[in-house]
PDB file of N, CA and C in Angstrom:
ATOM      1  N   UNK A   1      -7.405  -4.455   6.354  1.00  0.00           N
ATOM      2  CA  UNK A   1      -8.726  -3.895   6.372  1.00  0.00           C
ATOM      3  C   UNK A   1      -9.208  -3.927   7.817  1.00  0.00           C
ATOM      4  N   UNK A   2      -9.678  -2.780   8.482  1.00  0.00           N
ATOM      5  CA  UNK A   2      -9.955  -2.932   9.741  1.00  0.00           C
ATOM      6  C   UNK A   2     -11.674  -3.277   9.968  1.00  0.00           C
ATOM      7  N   UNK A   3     -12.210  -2.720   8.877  1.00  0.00           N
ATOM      8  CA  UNK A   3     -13.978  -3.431   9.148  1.00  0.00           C
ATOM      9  C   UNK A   3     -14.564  -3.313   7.584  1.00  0.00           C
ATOM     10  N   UNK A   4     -15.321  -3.993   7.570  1.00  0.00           N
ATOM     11  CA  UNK A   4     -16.422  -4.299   6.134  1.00  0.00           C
ATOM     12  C   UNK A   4     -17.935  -3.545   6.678  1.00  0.00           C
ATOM     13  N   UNK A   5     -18.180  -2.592   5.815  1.00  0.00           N
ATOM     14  CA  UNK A   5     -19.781  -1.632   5.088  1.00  0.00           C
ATOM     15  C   UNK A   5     -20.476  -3.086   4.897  1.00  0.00           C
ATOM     16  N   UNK A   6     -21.718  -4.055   5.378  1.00  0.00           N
ATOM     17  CA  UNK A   6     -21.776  -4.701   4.584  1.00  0.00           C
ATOM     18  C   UNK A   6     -23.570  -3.546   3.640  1.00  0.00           C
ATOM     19  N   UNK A   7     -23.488  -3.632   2.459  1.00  0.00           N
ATOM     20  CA  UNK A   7     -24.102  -3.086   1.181  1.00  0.00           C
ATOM     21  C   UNK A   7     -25.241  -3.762   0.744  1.00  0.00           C
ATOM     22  N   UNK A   8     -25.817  -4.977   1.797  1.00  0.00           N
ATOM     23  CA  UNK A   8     -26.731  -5.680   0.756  1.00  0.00           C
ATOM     24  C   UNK A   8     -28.018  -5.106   0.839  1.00  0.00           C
ATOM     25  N   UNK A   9     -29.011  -4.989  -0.241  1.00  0.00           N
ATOM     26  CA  UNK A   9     -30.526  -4.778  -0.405  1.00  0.00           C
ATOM     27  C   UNK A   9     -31.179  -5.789  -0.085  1.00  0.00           C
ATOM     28  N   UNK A  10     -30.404  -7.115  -0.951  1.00  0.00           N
ATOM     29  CA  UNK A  10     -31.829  -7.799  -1.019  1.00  0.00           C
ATOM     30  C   UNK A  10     -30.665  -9.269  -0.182  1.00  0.00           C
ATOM     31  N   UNK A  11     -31.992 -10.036  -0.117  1.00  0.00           N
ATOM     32  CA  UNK A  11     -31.159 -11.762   0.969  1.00  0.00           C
ATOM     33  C   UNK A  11     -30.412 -12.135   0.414  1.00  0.00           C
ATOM     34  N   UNK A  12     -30.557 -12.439  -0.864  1.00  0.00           N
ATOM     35  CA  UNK A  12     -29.483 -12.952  -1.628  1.00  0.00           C
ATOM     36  C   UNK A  12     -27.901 -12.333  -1.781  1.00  0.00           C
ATOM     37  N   UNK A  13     -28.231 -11.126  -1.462  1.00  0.00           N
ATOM     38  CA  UNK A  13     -26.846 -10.528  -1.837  1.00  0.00           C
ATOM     39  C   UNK A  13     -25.843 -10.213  -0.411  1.00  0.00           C
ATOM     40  N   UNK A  14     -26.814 -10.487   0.833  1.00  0.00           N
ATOM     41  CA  UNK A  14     -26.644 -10.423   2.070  1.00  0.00           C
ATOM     42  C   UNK A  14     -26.107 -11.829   2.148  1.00  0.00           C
ATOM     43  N   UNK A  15     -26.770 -13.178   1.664  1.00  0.00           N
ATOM     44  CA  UNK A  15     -26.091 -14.581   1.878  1.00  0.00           C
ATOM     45  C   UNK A  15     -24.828 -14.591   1.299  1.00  0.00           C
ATOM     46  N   UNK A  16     -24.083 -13.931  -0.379  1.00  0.00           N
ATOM     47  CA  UNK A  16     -22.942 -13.895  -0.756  1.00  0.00           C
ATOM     48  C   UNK A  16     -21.609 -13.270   0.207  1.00  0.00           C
ATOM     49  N   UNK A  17     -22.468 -11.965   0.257  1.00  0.00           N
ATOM     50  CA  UNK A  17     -21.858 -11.165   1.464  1.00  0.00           C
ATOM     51  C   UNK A  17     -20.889 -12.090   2.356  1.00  0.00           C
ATOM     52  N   UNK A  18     -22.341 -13.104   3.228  1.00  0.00           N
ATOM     53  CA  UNK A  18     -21.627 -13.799   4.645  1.00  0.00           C
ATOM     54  C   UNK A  18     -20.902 -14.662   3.911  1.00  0.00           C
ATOM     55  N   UNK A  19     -20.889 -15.437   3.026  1.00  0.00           N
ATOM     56  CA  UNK A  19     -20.060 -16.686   2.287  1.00  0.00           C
ATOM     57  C   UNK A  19     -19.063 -16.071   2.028  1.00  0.00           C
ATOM     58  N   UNK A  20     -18.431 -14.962   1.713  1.00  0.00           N
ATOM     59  CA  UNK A  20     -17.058 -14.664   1.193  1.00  0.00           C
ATOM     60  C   UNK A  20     -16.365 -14.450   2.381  1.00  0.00           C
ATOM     61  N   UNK A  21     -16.816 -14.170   3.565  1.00  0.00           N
ATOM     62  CA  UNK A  21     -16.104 -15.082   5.075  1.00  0.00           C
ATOM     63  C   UNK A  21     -15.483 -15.943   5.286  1.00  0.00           C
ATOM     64  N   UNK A  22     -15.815 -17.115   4.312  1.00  0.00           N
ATOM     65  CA  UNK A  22     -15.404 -18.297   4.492  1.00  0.00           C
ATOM     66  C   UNK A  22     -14.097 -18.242   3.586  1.00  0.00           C
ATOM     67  N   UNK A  23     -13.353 -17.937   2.770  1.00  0.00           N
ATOM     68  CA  UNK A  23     -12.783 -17.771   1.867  1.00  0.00           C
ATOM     69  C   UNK A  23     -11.558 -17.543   2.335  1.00  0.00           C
ATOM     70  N   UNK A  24     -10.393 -18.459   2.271  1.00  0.00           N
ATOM     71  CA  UNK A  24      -9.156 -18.809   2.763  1.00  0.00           C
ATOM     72  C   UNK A  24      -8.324 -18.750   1.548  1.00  0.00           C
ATOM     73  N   UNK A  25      -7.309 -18.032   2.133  1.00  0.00           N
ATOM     74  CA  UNK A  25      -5.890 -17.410   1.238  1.00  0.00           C
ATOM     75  C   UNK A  25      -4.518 -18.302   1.755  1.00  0.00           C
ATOM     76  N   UNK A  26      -4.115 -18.989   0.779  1.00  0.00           N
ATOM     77  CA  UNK A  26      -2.878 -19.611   1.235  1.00  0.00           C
ATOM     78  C   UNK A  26      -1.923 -18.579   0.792  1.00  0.00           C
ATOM     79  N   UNK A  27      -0.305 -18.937   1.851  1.00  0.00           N
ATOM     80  CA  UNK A  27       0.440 -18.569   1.840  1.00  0.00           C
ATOM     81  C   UNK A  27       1.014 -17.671   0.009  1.00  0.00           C
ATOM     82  N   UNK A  28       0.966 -18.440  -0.790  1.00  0.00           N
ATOM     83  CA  UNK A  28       1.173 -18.382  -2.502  1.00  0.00           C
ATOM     84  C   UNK A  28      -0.172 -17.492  -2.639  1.00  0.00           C
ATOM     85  N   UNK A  29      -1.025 -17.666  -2.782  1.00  0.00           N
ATOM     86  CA  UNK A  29      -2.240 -16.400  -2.661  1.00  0.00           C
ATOM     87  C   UNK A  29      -1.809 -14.825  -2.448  1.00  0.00           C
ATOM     88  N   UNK A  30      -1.575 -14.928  -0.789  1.00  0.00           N
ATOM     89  CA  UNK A  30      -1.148 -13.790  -0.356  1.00  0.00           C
ATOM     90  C   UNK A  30       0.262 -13.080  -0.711  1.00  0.00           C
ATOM     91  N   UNK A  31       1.514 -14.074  -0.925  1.00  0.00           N
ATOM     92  CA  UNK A  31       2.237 -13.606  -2.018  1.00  0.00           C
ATOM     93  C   UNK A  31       2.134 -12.811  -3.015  1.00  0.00           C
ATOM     94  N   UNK A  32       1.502 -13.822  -4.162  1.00  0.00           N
ATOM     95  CA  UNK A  32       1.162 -13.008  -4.750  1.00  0.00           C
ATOM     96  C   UNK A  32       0.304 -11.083  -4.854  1.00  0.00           C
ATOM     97  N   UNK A  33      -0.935 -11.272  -4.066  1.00  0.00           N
ATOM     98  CA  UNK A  33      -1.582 -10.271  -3.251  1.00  0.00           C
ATOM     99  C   UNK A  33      -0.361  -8.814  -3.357  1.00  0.00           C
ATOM    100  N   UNK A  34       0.591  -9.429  -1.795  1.00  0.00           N
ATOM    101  CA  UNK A  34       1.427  -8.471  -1.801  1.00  0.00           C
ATOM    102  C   UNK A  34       2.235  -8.285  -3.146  1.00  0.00           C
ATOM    103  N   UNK A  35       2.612  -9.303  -4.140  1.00  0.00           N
ATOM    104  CA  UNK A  35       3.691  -8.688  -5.166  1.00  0.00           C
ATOM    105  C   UNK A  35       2.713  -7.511  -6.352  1.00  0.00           C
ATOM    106  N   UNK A  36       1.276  -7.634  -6.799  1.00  0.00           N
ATOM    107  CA  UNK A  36       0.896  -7.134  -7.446  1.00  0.00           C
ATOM    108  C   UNK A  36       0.345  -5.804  -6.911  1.00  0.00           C
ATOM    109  N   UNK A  37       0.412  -5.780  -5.666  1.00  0.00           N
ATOM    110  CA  UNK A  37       0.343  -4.508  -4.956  1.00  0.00           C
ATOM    111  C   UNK A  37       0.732  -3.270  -4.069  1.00  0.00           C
ATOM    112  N   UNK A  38       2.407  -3.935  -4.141  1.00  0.00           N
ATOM    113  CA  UNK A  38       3.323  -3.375  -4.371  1.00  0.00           C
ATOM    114  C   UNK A  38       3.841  -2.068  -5.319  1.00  0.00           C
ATOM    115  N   UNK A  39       3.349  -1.127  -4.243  1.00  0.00           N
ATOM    116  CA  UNK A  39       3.361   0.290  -4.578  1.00  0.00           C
ATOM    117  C   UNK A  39       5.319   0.452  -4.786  1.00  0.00           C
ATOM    118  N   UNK A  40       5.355   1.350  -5.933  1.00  0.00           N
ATOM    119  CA  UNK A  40       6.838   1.730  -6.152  1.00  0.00           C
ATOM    120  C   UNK A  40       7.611   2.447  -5.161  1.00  0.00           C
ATOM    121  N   UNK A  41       8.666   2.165  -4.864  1.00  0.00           N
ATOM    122  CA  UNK A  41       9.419   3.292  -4.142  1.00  0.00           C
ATOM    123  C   UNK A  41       9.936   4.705  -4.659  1.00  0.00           C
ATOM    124  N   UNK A  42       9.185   5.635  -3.835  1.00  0.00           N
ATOM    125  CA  UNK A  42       8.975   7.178  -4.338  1.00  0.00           C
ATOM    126  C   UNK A  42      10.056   7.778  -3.936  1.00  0.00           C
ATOM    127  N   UNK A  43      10.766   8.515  -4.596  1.00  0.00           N
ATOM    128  CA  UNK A  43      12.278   9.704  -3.949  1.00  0.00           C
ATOM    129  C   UNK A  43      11.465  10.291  -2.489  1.00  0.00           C
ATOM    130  N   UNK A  44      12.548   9.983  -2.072  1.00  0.00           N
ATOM    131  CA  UNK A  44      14.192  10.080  -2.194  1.00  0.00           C
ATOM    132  C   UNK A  44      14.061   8.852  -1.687  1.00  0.00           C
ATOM    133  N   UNK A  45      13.412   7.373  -1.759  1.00  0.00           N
ATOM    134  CA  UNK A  45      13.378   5.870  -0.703  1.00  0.00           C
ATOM    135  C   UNK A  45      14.493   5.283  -1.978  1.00  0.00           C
ATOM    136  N   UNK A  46      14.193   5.133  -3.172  1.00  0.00           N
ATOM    137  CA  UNK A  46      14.219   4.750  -4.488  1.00  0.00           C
ATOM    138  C   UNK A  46      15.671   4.970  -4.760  1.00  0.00           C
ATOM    139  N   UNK A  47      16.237   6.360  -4.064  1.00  0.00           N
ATOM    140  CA  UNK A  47      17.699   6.822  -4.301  1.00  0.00           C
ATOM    141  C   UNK A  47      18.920   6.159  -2.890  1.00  0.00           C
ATOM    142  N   UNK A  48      17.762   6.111  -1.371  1.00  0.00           N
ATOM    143  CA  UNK A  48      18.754   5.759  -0.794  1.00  0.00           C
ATOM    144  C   UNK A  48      19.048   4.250  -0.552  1.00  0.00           C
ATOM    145  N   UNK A  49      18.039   3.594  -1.644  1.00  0.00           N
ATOM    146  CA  UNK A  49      18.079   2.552  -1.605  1.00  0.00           C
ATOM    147  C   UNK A  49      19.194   1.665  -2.227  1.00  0.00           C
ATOM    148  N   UNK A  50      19.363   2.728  -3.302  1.00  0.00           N
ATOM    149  CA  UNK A  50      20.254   2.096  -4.640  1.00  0.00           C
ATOM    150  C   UNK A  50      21.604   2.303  -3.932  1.00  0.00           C
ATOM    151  N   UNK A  51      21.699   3.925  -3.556  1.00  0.00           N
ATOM    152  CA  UNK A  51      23.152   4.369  -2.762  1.00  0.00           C
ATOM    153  C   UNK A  51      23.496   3.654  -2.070  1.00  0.00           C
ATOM    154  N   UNK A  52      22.370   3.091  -1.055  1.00  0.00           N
ATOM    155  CA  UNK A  52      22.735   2.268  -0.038  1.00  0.00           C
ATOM    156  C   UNK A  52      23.214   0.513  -0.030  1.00  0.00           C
ATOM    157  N   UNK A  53      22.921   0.179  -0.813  1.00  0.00           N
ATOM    158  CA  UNK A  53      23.118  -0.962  -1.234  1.00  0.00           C
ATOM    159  C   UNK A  53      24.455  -1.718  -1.540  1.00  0.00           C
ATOM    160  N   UNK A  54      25.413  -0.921  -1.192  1.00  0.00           N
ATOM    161  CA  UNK A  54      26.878  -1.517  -1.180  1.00  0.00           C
ATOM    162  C   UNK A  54      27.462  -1.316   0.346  1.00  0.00           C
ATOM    163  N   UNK A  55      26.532  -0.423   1.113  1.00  0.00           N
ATOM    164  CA  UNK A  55      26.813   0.077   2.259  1.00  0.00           C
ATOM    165  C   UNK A  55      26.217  -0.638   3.460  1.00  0.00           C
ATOM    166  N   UNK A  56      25.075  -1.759   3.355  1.00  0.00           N
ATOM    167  CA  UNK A  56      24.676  -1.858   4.506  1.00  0.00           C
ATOM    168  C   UNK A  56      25.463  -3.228   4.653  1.00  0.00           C
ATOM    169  N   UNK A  57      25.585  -3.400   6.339  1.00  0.00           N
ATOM    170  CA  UNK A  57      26.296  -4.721   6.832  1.00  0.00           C
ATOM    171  C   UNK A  57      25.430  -5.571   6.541  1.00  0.00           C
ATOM    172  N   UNK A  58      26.106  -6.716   6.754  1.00  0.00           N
ATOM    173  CA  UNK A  58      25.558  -8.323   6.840  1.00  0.00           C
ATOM    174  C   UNK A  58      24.279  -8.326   7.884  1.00  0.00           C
ATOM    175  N   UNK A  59      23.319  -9.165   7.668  1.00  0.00           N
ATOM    176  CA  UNK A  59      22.558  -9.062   9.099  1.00  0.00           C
ATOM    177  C   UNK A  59      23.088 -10.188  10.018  1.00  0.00           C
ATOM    178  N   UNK A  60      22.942  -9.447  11.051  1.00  0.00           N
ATOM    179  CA  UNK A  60      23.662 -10.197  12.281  1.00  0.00           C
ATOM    180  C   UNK A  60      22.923 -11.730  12.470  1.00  0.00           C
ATOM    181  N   UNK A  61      24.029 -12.313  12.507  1.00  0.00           N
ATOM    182  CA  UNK A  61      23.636 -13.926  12.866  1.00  0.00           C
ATOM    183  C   UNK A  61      24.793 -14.043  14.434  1.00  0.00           C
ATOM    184  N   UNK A  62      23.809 -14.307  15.482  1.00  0.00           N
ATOM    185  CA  UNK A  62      24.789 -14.973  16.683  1.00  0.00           C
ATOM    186  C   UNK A  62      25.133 -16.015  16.473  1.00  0.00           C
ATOM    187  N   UNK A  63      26.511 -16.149  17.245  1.00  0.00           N
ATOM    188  CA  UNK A  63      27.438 -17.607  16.801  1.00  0.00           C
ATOM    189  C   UNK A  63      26.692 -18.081  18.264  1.00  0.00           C
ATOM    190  N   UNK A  64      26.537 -19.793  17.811  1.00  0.00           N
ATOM    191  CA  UNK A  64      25.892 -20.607  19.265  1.00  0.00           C
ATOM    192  C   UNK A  64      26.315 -21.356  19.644  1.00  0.00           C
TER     193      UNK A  64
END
């Protein structure tokens, strides 16, 4: 999200407003977040994904 409308009329709804500022997301939070909002993969991503999947290399690890 790059900026917040803030919407309030009245003080009260302007004080909730600033309090949900305070509001901290752990790691398992945001997990989750991303898994339930996790848009599907649309053709052709969905096809070269599956095709691809016997095809891509190892990811590179340097020997040290």
């Amino acid at each position: 999200m790059m900026s917040v409308i803030i919407g309030a009329s009245r003080m009260d709804q302007l004080e909730q407003n600033l309090a949900a500022t305070g509001v901290k997301l752990d790691a398992d939070d945001l997990a989750r977040l991303d898994e339930v909002s996790a848009l599907p993969s649309e053709y052709p991503g969905w096809m070269l994904e599956r095709q691809a999947a016997g095809r891509r290399p190892a990811p590179f690890v340097p020997k040290g």
